[in-house]
PDB file of N, CA and C in Angstrom:
ATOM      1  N   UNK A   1      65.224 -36.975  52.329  1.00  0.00           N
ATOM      2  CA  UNK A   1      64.730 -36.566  51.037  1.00  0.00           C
ATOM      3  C   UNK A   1      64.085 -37.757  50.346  1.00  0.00           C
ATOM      4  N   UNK A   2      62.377 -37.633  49.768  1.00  0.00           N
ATOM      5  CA  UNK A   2      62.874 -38.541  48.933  1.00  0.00           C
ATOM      6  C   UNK A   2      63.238 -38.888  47.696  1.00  0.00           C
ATOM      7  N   UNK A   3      63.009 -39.963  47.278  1.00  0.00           N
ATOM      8  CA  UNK A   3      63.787 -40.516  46.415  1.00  0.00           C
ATOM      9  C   UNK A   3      62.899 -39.970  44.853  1.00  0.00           C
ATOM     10  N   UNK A   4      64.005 -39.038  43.977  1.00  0.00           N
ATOM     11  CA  UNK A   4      63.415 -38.305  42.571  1.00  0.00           C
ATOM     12  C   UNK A   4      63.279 -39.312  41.914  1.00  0.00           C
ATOM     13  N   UNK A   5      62.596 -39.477  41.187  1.00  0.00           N
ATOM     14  CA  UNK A   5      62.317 -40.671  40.380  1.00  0.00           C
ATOM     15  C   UNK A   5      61.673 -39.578  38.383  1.00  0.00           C
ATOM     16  N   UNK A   6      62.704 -40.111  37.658  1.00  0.00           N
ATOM     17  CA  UNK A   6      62.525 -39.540  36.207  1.00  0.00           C
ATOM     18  C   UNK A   6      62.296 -40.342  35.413  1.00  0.00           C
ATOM     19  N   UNK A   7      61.303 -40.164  34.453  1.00  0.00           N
ATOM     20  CA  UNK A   7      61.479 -41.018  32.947  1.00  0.00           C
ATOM     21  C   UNK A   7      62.842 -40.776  32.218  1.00  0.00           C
ATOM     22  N   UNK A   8      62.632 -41.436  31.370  1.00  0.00           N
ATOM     23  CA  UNK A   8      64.241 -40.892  30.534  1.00  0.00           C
ATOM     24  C   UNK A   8      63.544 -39.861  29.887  1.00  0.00           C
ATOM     25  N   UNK A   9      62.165 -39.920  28.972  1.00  0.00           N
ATOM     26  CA  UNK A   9      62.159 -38.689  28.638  1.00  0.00           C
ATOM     27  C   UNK A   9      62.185 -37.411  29.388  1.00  0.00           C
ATOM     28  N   UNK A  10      62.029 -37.552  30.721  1.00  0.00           N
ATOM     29  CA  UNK A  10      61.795 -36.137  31.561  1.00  0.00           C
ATOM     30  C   UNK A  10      63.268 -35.958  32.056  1.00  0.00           C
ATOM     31  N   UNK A  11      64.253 -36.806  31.819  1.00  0.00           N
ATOM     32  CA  UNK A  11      65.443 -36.552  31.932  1.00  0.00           C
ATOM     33  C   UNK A  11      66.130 -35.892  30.416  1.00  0.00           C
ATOM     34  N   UNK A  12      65.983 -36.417  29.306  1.00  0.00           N
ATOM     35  CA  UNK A  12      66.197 -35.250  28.266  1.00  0.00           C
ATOM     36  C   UNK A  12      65.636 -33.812  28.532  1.00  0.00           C
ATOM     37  N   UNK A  13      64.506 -34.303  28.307  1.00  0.00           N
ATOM     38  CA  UNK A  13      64.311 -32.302  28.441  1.00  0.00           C
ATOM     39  C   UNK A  13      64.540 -31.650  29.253  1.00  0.00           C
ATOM     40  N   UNK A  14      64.744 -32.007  30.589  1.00  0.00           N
ATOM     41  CA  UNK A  14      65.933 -31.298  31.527  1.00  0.00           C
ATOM     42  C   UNK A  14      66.993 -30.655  30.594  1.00  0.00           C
ATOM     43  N   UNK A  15      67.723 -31.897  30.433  1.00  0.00           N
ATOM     44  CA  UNK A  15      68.927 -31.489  29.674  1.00  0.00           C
ATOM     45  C   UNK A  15      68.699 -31.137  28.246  1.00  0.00           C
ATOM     46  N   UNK A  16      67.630 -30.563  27.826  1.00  0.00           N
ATOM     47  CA  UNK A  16      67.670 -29.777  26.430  1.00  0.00           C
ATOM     48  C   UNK A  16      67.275 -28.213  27.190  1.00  0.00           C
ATOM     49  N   UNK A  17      66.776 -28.333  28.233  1.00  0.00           N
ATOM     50  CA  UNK A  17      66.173 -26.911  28.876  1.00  0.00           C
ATOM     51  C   UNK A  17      67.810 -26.325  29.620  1.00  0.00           C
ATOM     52  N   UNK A  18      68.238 -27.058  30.290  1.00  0.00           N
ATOM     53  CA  UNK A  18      69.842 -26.477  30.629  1.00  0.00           C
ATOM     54  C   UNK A  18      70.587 -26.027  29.264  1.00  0.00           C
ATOM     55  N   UNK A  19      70.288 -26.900  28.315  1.00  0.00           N
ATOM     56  CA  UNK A  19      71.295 -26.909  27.020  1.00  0.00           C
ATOM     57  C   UNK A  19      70.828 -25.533  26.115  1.00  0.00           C
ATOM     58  N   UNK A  20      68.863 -25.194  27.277  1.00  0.00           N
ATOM     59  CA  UNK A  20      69.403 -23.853  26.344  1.00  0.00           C
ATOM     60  C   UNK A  20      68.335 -24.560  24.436  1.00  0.00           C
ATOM     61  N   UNK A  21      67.884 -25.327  24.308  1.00  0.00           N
ATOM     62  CA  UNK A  21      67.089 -25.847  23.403  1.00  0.00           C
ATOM     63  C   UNK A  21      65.471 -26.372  23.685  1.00  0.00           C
ATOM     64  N   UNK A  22      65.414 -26.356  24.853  1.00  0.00           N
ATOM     65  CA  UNK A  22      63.637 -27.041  24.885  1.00  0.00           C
ATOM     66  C   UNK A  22      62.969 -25.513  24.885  1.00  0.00           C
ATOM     67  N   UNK A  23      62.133 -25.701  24.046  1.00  0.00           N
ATOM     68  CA  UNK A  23      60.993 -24.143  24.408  1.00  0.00           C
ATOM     69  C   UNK A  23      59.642 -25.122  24.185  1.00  0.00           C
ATOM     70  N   UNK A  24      58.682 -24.594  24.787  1.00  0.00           N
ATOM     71  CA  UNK A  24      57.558 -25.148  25.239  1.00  0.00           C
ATOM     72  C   UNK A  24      56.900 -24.875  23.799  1.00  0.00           C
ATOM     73  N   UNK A  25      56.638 -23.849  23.487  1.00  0.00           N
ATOM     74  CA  UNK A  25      55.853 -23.595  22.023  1.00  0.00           C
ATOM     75  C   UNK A  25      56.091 -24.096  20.849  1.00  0.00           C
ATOM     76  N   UNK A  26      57.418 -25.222  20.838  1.00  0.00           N
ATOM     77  CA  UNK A  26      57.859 -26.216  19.656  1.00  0.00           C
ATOM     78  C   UNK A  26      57.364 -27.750  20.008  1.00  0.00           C
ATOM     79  N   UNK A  27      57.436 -27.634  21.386  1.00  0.00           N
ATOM     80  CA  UNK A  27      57.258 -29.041  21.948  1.00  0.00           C
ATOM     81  C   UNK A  27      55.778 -30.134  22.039  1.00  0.00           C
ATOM     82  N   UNK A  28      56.087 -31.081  21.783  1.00  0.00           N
ATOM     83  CA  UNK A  28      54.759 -31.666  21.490  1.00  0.00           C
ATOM     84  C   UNK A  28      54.272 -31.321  23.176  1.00  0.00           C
ATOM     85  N   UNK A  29      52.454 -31.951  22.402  1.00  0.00           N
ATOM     86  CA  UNK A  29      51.837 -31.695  24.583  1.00  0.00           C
ATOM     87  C   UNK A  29      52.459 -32.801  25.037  1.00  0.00           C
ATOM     88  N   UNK A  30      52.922 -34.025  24.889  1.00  0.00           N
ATOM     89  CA  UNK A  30      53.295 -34.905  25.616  1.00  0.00           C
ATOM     90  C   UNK A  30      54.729 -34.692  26.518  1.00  0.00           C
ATOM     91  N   UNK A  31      55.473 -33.639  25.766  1.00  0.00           N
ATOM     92  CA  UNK A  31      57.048 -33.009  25.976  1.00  0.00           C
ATOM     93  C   UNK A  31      56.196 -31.943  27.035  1.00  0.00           C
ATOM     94  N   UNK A  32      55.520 -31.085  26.972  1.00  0.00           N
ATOM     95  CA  UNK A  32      54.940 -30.046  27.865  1.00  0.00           C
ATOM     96  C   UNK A  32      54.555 -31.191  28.951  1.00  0.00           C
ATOM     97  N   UNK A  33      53.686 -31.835  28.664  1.00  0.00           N
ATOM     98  CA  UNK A  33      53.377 -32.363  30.296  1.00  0.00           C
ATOM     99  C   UNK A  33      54.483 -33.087  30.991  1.00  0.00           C
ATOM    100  N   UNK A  34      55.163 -33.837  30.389  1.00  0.00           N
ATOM    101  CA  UNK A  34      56.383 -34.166  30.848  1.00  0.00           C
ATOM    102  C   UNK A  34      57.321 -33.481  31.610  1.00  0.00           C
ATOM    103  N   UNK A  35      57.135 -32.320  30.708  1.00  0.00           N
ATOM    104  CA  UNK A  35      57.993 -30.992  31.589  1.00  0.00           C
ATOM    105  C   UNK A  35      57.581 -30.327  32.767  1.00  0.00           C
ATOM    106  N   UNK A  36      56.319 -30.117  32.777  1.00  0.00           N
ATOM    107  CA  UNK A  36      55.540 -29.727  33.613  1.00  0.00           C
ATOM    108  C   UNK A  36      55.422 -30.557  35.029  1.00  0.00           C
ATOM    109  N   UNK A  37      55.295 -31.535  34.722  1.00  0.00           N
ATOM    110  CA  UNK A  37      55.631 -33.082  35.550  1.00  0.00           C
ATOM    111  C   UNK A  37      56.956 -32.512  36.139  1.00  0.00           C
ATOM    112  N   UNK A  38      57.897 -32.315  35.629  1.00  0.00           N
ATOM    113  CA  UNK A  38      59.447 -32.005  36.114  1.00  0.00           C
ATOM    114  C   UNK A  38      59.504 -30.851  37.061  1.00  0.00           C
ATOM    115  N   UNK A  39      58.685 -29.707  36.925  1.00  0.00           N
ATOM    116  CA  UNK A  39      58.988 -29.101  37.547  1.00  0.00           C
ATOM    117  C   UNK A  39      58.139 -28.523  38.531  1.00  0.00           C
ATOM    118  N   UNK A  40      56.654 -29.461  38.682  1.00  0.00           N
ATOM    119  CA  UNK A  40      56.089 -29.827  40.237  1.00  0.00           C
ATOM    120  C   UNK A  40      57.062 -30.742  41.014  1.00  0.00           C
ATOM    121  N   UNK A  41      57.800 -31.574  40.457  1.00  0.00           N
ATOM    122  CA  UNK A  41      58.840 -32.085  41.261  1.00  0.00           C
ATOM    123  C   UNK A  41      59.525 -31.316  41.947  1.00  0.00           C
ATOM    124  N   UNK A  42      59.974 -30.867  41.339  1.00  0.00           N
ATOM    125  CA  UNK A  42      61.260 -29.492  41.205  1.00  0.00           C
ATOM    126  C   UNK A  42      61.039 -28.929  42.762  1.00  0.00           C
ATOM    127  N   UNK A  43      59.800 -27.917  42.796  1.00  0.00           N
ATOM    128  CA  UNK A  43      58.985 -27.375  43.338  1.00  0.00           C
ATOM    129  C   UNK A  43      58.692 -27.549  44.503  1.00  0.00           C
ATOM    130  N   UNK A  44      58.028 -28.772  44.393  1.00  0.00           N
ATOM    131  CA  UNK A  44      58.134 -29.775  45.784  1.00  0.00           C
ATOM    132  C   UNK A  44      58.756 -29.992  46.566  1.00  0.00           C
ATOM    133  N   UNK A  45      60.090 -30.557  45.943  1.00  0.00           N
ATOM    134  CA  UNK A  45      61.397 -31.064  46.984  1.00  0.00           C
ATOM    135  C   UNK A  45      61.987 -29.865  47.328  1.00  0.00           C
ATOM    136  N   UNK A  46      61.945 -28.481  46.790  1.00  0.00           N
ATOM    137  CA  UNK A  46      62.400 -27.386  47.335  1.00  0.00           C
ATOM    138  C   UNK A  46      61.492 -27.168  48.340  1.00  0.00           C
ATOM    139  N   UNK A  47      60.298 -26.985  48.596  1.00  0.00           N
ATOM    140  CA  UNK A  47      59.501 -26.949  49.540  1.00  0.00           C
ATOM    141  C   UNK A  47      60.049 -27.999  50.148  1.00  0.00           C
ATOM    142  N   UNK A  48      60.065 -29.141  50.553  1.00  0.00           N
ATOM    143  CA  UNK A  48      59.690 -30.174  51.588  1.00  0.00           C
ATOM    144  C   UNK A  48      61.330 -29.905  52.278  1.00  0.00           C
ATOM    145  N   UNK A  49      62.498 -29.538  51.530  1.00  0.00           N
ATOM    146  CA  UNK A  49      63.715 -29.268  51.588  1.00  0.00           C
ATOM    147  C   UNK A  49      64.181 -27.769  52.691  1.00  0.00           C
ATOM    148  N   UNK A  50      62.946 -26.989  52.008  1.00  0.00           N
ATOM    149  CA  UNK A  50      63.081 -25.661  52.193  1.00  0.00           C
ATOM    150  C   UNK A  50      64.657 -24.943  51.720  1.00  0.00           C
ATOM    151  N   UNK A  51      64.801 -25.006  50.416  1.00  0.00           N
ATOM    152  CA  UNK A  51      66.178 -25.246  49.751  1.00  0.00           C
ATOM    153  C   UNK A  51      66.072 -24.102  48.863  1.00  0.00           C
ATOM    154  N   UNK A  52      65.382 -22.832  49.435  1.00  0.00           N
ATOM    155  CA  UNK A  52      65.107 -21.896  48.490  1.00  0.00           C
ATOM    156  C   UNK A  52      66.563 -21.213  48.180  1.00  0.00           C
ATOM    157  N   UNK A  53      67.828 -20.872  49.479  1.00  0.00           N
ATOM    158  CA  UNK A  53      68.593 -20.182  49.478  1.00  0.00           C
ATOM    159  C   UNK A  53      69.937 -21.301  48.760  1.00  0.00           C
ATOM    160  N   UNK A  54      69.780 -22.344  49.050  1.00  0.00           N
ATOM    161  CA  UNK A  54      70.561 -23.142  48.272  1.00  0.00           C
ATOM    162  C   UNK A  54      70.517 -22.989  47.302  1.00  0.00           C
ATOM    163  N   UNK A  55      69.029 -23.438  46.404  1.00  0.00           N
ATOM    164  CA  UNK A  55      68.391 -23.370  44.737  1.00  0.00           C
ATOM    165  C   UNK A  55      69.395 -22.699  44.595  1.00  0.00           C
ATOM    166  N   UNK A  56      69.483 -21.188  44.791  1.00  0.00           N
ATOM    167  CA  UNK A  56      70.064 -20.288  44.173  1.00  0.00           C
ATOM    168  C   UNK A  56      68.782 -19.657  42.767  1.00  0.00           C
ATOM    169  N   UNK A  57      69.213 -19.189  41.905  1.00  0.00           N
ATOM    170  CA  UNK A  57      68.255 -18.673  40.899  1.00  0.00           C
ATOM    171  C   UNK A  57      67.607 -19.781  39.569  1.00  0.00           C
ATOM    172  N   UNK A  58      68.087 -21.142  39.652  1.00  0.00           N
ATOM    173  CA  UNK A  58      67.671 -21.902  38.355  1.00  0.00           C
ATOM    174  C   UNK A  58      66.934 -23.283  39.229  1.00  0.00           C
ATOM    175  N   UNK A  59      65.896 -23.204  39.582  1.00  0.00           N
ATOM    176  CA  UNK A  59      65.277 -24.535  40.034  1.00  0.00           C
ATOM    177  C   UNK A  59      65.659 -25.656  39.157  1.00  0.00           C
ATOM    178  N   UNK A  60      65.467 -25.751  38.276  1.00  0.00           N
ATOM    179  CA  UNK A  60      65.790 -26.742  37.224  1.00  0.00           C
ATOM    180  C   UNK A  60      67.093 -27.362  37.507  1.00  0.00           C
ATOM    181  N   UNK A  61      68.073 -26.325  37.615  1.00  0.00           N
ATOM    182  CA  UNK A  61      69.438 -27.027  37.921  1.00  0.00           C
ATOM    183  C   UNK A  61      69.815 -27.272  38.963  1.00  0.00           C
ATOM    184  N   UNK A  62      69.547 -26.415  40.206  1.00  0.00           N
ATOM    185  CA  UNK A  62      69.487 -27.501  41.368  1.00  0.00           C
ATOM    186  C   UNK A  62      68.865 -28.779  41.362  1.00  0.00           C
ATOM    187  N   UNK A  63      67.481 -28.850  40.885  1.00  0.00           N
ATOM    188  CA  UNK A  63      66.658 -30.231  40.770  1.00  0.00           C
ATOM    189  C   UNK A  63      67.760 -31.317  39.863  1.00  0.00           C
ATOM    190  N   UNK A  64      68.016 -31.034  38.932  1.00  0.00           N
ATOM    191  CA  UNK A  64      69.052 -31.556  38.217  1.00  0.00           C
ATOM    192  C   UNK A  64      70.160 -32.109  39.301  1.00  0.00           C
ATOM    193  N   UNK A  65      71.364 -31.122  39.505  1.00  0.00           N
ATOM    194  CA  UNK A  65      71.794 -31.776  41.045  1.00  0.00           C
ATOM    195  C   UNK A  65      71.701 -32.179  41.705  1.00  0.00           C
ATOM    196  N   UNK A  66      70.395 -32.561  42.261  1.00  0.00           N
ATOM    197  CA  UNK A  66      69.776 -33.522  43.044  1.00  0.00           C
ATOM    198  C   UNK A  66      69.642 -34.855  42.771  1.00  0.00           C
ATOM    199  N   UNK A  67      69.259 -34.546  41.404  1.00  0.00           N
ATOM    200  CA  UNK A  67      69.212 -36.138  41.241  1.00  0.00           C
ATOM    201  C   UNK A  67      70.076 -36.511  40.763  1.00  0.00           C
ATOM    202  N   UNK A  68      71.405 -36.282  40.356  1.00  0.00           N
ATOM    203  CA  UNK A  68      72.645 -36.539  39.675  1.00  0.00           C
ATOM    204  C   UNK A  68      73.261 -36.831  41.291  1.00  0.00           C
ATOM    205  N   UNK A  69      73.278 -36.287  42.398  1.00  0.00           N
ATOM    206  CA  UNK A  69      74.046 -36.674  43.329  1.00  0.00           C
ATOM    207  C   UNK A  69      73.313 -38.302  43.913  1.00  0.00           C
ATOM    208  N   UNK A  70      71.515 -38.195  43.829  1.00  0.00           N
ATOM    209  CA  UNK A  70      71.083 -39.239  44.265  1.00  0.00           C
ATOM    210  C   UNK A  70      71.661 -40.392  43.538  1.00  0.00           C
ATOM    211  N   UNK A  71      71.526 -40.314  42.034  1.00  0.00           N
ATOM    212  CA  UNK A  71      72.291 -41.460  41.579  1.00  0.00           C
ATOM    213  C   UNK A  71      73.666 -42.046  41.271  1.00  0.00           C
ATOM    214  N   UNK A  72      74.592 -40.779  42.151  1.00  0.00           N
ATOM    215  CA  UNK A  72      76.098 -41.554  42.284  1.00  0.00           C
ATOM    216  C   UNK A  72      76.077 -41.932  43.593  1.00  0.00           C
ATOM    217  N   UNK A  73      75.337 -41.455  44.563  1.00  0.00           N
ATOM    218  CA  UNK A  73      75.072 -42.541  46.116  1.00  0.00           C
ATOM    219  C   UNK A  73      74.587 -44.086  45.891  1.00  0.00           C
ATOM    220  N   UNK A  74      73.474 -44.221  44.633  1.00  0.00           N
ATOM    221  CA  UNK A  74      73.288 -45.256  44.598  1.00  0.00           C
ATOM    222  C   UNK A  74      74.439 -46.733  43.798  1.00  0.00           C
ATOM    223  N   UNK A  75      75.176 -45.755  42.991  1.00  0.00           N
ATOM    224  CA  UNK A  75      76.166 -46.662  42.453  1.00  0.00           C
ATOM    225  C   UNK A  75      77.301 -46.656  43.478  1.00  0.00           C
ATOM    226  N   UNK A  76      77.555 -45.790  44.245  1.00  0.00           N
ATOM    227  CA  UNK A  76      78.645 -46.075  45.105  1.00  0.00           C
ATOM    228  C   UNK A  76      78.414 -47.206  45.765  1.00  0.00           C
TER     229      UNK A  76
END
């Protein structure tokens, strides 16, 4: 796999979009492309993965899981 690589801002709005608070029609364009950015990622590594049946139904939060597991491999 490789290696997800996030801004911190594209790591908030993850976690305001799980939390259930990011909507695109409040968000500045810089928060939209950011987001948008997030979830050609997303997208991608499910493709290159072929991780459709894993995903399960929320791309976002598998992608999320992904990179939350990549970065406790790296502190281990």
């Amino acid at each position: 796999m490789e290696k997800i690589e996030l801004t911190e801002r594209q790591k908030e709005l993850i976690q305001s979009q799980l939390n259930g608070t990011y909507s695109p029609f409040t968000s500045s364009e810089e928060d939209q492309i950011a987001f948008n950015d997030v979830i050609d990622k997303a997208e991608t590594l499910c493709d290159e993965m072929d991780a459709y049946d894993e995903m399960g139904v929320d791309l976002l939060a598998w992608f999320w899981k992904k990179y939350q597991d990549q970065e406790a491999q790296k502190n281990d």
